[in-house]
N, C-alpha and C. Protein backbone atom coordinates (compact mmCIF):
# COMPACT_ATOMS: atom_id res chain seq x y z
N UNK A 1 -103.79 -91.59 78.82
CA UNK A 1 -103.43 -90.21 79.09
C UNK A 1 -104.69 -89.35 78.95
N UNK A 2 -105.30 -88.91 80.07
CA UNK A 2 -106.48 -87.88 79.82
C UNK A 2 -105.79 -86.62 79.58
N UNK A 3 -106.91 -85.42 79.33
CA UNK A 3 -106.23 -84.68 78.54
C UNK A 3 -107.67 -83.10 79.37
N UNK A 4 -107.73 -83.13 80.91
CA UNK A 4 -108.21 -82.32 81.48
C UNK A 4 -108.08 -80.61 81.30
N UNK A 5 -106.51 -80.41 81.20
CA UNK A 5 -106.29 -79.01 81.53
C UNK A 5 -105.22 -78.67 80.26
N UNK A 6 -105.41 -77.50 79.30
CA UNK A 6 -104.34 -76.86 78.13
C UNK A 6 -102.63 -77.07 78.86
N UNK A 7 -102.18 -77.11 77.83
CA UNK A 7 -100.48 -77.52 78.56
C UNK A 7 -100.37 -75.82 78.86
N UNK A 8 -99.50 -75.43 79.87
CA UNK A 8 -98.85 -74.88 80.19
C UNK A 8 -98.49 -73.21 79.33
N UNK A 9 -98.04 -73.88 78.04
CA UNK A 9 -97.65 -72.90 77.23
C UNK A 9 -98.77 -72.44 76.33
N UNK A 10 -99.74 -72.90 76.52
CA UNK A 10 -100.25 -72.49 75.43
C UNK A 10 -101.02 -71.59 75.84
N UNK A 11 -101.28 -70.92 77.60
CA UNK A 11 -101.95 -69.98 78.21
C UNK A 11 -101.07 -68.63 77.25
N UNK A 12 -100.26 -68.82 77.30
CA UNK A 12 -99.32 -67.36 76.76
C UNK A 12 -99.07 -67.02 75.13
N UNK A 13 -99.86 -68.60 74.09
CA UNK A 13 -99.79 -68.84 72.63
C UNK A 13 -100.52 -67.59 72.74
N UNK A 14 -100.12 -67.06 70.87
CA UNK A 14 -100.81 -66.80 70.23
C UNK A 14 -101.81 -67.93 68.83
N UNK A 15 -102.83 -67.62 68.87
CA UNK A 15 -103.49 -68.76 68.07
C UNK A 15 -104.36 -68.71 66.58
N UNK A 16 -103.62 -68.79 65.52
CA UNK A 16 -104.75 -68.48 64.35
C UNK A 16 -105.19 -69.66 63.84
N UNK A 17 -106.31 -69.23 63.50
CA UNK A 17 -107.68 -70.10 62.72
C UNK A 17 -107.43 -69.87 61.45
N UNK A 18 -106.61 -70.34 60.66
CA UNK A 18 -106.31 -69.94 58.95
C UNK A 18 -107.45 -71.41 58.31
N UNK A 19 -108.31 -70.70 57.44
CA UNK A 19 -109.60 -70.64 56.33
C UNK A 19 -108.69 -71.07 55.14
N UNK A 20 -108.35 -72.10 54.82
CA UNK A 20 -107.43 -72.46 53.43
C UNK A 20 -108.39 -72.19 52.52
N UNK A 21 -109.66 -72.26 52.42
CA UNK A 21 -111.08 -72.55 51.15
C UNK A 21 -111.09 -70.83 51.25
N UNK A 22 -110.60 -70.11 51.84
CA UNK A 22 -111.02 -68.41 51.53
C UNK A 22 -109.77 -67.84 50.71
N UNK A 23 -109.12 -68.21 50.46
CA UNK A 23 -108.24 -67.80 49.91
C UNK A 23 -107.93 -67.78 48.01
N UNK A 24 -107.11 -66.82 47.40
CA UNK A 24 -107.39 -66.96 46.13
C UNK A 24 -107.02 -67.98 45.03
N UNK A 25 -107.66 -68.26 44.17
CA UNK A 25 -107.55 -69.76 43.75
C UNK A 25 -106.38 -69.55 42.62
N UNK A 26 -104.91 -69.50 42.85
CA UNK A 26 -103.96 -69.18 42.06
C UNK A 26 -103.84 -69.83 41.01
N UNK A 27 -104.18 -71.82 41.26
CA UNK A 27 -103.33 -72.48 40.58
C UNK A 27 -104.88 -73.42 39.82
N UNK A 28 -105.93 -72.72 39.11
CA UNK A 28 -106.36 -73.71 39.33
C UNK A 28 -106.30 -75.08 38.80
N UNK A 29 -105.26 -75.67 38.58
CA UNK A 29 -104.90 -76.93 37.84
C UNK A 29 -104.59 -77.91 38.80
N UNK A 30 -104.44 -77.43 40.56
CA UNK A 30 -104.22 -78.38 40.87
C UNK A 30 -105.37 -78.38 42.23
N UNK A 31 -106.59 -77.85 41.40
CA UNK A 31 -108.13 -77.74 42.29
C UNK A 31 -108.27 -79.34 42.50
N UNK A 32 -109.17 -79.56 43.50
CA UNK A 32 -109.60 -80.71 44.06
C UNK A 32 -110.41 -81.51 42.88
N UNK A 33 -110.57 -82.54 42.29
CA UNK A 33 -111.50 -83.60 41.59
C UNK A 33 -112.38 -84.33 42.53
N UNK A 34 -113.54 -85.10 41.95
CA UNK A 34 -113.94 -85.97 42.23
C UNK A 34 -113.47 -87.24 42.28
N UNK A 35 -112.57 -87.38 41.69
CA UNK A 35 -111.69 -88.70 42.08
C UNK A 35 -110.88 -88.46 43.41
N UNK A 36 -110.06 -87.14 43.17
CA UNK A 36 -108.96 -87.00 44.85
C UNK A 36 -109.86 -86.98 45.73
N UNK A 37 -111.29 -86.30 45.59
CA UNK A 37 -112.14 -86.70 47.10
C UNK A 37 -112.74 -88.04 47.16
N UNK A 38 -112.16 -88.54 46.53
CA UNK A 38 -113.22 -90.43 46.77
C UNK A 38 -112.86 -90.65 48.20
N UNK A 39 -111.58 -90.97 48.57
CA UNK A 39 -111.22 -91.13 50.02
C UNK A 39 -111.31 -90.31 50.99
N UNK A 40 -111.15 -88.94 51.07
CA UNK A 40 -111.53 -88.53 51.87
C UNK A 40 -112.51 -87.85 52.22
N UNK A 41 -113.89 -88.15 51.77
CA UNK A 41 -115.37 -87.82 52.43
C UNK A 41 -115.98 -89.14 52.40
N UNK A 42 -116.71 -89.41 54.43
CA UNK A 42 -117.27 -90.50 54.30
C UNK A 42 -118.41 -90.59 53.89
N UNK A 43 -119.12 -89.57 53.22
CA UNK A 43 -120.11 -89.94 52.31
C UNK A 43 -119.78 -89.72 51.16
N UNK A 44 -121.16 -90.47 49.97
CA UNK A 44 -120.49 -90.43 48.56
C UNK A 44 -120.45 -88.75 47.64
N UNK A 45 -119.84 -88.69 47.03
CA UNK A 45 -119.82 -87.45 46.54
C UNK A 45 -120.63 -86.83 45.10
N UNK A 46 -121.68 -85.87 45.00
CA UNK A 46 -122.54 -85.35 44.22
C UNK A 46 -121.86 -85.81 42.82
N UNK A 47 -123.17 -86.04 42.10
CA UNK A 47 -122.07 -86.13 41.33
C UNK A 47 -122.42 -84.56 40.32
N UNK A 48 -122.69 -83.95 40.54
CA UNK A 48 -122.45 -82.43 40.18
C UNK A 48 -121.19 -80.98 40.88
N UNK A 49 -121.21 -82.31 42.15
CA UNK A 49 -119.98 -81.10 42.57
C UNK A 49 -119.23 -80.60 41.45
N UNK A 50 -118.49 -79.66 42.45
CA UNK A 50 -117.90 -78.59 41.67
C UNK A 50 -117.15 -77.42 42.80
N UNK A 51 -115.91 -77.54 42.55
CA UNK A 51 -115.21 -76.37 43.44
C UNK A 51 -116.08 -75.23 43.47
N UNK A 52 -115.58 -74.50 44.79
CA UNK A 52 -116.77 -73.39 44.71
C UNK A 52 -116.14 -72.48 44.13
N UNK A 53 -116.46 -71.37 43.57
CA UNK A 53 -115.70 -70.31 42.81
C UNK A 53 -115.58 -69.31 43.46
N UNK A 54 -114.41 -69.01 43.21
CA UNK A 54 -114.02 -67.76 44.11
C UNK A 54 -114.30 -67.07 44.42
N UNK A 55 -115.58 -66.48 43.12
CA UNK A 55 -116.39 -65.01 43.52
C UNK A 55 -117.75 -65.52 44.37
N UNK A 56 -118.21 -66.83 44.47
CA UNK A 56 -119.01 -67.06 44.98
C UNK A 56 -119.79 -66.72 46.10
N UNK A 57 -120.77 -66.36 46.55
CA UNK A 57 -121.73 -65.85 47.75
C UNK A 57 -121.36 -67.02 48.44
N UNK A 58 -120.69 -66.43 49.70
CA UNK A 58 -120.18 -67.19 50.77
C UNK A 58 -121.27 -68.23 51.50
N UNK A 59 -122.78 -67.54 51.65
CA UNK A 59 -123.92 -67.27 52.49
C UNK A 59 -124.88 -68.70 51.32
N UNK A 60 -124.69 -68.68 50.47
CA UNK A 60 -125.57 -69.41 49.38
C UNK A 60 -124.85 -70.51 49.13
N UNK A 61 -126.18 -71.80 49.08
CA UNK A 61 -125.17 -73.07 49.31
C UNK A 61 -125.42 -73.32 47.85
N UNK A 62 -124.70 -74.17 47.35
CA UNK A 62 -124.30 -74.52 45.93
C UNK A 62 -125.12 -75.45 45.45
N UNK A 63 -125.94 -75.56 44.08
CA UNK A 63 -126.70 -76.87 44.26
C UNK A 63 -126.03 -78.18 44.23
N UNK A 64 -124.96 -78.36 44.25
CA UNK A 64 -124.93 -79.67 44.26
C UNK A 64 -124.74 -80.06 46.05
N UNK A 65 -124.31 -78.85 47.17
CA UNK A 65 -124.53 -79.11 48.54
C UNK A 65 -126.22 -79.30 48.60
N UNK A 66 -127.16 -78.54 48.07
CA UNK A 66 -128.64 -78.43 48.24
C UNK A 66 -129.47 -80.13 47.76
N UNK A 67 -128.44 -80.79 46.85
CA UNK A 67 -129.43 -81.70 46.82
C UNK A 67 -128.82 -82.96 47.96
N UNK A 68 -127.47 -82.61 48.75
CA UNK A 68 -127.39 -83.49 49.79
C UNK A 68 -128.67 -84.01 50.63
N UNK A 69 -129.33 -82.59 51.46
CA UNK A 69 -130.56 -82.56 52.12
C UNK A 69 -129.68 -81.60 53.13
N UNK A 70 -130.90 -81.52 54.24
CA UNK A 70 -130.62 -80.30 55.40
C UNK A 70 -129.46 -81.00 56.22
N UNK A 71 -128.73 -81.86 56.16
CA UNK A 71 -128.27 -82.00 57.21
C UNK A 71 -126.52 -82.59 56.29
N UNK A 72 -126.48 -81.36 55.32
CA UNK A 72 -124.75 -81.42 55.20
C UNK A 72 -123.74 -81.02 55.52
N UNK A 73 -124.34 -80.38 56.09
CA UNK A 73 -123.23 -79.46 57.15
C UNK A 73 -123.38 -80.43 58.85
């Protein structure tokens, strides 16, 4: 099944882009670990990570993204 042209309906959708990581961190007890991300990132994980904090500078990468290298994103 190729997949050339949007179906039909979706010329007339409305469409949001919802940012789950911008939002406020209510619960934090059930924040992400380094164990729940073992499986899902295929590379290995810092071992300094650390959720980002809420008040955090959006624009400024965190050191434990900085010692990935330039190409973690």
């Amino acid at each position: 099944m190729s997949f050339n042209q949007p179906p039909e309906w979706s010329r007339q959708a409305i469409w949001y882009q919802i940012f789950i990581e911008r939002f406020r961190d209510g619960n934090p007890e059930n924040n992400p670990t380094r164990n729940t991300c073992k499986n899902a990132l295929t590379d290995s994980i810092p071992d300094n990570w650390t959720v980002t904090p809420w008040n955090n500078d959006w624009y400024t990468m965190e050191n434990w993204a900085k010692e990935t290298g330039p190409d973690f994103y």
